[in-house]
Protein backbone atom coordinates (compact mmCIF):
# COMPACT_ATOMS: atom_id res chain seq x y z
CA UNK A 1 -36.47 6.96 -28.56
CA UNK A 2 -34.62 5.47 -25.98
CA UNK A 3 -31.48 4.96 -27.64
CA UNK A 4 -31.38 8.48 -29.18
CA UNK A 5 -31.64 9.63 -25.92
CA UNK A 6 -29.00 7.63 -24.36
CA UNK A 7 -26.77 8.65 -27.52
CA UNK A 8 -27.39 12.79 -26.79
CA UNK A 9 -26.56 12.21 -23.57
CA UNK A 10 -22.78 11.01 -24.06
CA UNK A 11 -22.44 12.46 -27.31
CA UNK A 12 -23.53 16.10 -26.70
CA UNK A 13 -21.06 17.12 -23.94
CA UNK A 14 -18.01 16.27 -26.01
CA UNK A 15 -19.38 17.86 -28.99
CA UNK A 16 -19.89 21.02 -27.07
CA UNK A 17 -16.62 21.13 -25.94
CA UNK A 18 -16.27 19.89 -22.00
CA UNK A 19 -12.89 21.46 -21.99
CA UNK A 20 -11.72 19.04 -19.32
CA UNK A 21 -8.69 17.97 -21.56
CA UNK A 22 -7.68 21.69 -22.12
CA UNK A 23 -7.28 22.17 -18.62
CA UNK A 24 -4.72 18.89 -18.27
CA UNK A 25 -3.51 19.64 -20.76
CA UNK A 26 -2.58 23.72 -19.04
CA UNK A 27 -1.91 22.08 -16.07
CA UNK A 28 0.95 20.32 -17.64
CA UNK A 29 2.03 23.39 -19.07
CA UNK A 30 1.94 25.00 -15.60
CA UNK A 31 4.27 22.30 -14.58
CA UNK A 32 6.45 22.76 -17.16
CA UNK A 33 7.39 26.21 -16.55
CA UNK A 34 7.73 26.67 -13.18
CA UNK A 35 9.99 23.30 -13.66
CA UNK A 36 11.83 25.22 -16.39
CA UNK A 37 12.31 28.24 -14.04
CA UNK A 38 14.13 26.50 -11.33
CA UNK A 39 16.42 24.91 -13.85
CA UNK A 40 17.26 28.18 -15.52
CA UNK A 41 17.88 29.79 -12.27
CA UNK A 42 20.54 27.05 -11.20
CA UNK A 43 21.95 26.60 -14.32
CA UNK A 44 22.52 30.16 -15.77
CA UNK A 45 23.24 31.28 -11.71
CA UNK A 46 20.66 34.30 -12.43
CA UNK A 47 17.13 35.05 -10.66
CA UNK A 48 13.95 34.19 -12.94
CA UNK A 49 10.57 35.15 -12.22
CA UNK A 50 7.91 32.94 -12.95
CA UNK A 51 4.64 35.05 -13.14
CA UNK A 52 1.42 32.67 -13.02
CA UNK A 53 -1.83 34.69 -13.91
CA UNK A 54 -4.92 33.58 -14.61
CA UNK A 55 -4.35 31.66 -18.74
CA UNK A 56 -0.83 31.98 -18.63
CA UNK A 57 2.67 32.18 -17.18
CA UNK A 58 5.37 34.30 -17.71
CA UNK A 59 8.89 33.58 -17.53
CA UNK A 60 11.88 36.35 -17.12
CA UNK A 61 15.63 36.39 -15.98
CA UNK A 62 17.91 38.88 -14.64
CA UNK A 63 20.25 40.16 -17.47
CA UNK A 64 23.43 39.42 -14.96
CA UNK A 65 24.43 37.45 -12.40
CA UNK A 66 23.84 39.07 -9.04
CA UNK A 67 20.85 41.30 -9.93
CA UNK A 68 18.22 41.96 -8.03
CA UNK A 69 14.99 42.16 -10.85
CA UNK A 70 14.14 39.97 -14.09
CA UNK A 71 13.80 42.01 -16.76
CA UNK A 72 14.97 39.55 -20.32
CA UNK A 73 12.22 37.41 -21.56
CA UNK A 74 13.34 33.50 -20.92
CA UNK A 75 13.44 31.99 -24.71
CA UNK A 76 10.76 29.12 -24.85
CA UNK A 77 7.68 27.67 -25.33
CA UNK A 78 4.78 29.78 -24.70
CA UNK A 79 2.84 28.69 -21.12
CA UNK A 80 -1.02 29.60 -21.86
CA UNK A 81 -3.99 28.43 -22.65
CA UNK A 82 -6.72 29.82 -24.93
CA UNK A 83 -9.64 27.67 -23.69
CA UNK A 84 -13.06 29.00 -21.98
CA UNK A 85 -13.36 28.36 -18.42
CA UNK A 86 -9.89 27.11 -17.63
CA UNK A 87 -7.86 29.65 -15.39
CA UNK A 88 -5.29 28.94 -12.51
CA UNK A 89 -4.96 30.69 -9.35
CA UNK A 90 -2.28 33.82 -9.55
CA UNK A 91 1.58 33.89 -7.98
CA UNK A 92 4.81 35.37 -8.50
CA UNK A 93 7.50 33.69 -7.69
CA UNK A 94 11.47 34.30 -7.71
CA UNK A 95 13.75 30.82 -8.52
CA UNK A 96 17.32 31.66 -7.02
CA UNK A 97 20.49 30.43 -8.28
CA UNK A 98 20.60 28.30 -5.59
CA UNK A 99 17.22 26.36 -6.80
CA UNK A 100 15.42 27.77 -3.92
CA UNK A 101 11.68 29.49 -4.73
CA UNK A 102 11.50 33.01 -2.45
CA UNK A 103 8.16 35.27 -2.16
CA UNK A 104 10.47 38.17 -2.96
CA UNK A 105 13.63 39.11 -5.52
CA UNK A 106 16.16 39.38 -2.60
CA UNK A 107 15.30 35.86 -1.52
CA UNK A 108 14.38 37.11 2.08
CA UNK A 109 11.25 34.24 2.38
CA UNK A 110 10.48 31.49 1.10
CA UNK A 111 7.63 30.29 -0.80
CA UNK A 112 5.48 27.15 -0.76
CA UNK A 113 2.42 26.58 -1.75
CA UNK A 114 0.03 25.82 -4.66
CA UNK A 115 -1.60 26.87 -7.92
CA UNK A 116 -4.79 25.28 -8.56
CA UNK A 117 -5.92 24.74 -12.00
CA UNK A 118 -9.53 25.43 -12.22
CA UNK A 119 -12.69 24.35 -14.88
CA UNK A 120 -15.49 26.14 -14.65
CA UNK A 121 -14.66 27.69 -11.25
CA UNK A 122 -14.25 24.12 -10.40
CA UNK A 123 -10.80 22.44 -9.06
CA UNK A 124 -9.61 20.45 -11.78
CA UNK A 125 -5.71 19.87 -10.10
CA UNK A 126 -3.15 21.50 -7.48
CA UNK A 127 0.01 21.69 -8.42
CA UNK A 128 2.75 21.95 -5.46
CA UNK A 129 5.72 23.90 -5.06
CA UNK A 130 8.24 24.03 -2.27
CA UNK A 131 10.54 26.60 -1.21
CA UNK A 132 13.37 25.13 0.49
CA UNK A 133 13.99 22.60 -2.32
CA UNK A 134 12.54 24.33 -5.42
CA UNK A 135 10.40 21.14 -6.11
CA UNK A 136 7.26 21.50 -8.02
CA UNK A 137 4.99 18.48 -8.46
């Protein structure tokens, strides 16, 4: 009785899904994106907007050098997540040309800050992301 009892108690939470690896897993994905923004930006010289909602991010860059709003897709692998109870905290952001990660399109203020990749309503991980430098860790 004992042992079947020791059993359900390991086995039944991965059975039922814990979804603890789905929201790495997103996390990485988060990572990914905004990483792939700030290259973009630099290396086609254009502003992209990186739009973080709540399963998924969004990635878009001005059709020209010089303009002021995003509006092409970014080719690429889609940033989202499907699983129950996994959500990240919302931003938009602007990656300049010059690798630098503004609040706005004109590039008037900087932002820095963090998304946080919940479970559950829980903080699974924070991921970082500084203006001035356009690092995100």
């Amino acid at each position: 009785m004992i042992l079947i009892g020791v059993i359900a108690a390991i086995g039944v939470p991965r059975l039922m899904g814990d979804n603890a690896v789905a929201a790495a897993a997103f996390g990485d994905d988060v990572v990914s994106a905004l990483r792939t923004a700030q290259k973009s930006a630099v290396a086609k010289r254009r502003l992209v907007c990186a739009t973080v909602d709540a399963t998924a991010v969004t990635l878009r860059v001005a059709a020209q050098a010089g303009a002021g709003a995003c509006d092409t897709d970014l080719p690429g692998e889609p940033y989202a997540t499907g699983a129950g109870g996994v959500s990240a905290s919302t931003h938009t952001l602007f990656f300049q040309p010059n690798g630098t990660i503004t609040t706005d399109a004109a590039g008037g203020t900087l932002a820095s800050g963090q998304v946080a990749i919940r479970l559950n309503g829980n903080a699974q991980r924070t991921i970082g992301f500084e203006g001035s430098t356009g690092h995100v860790q």
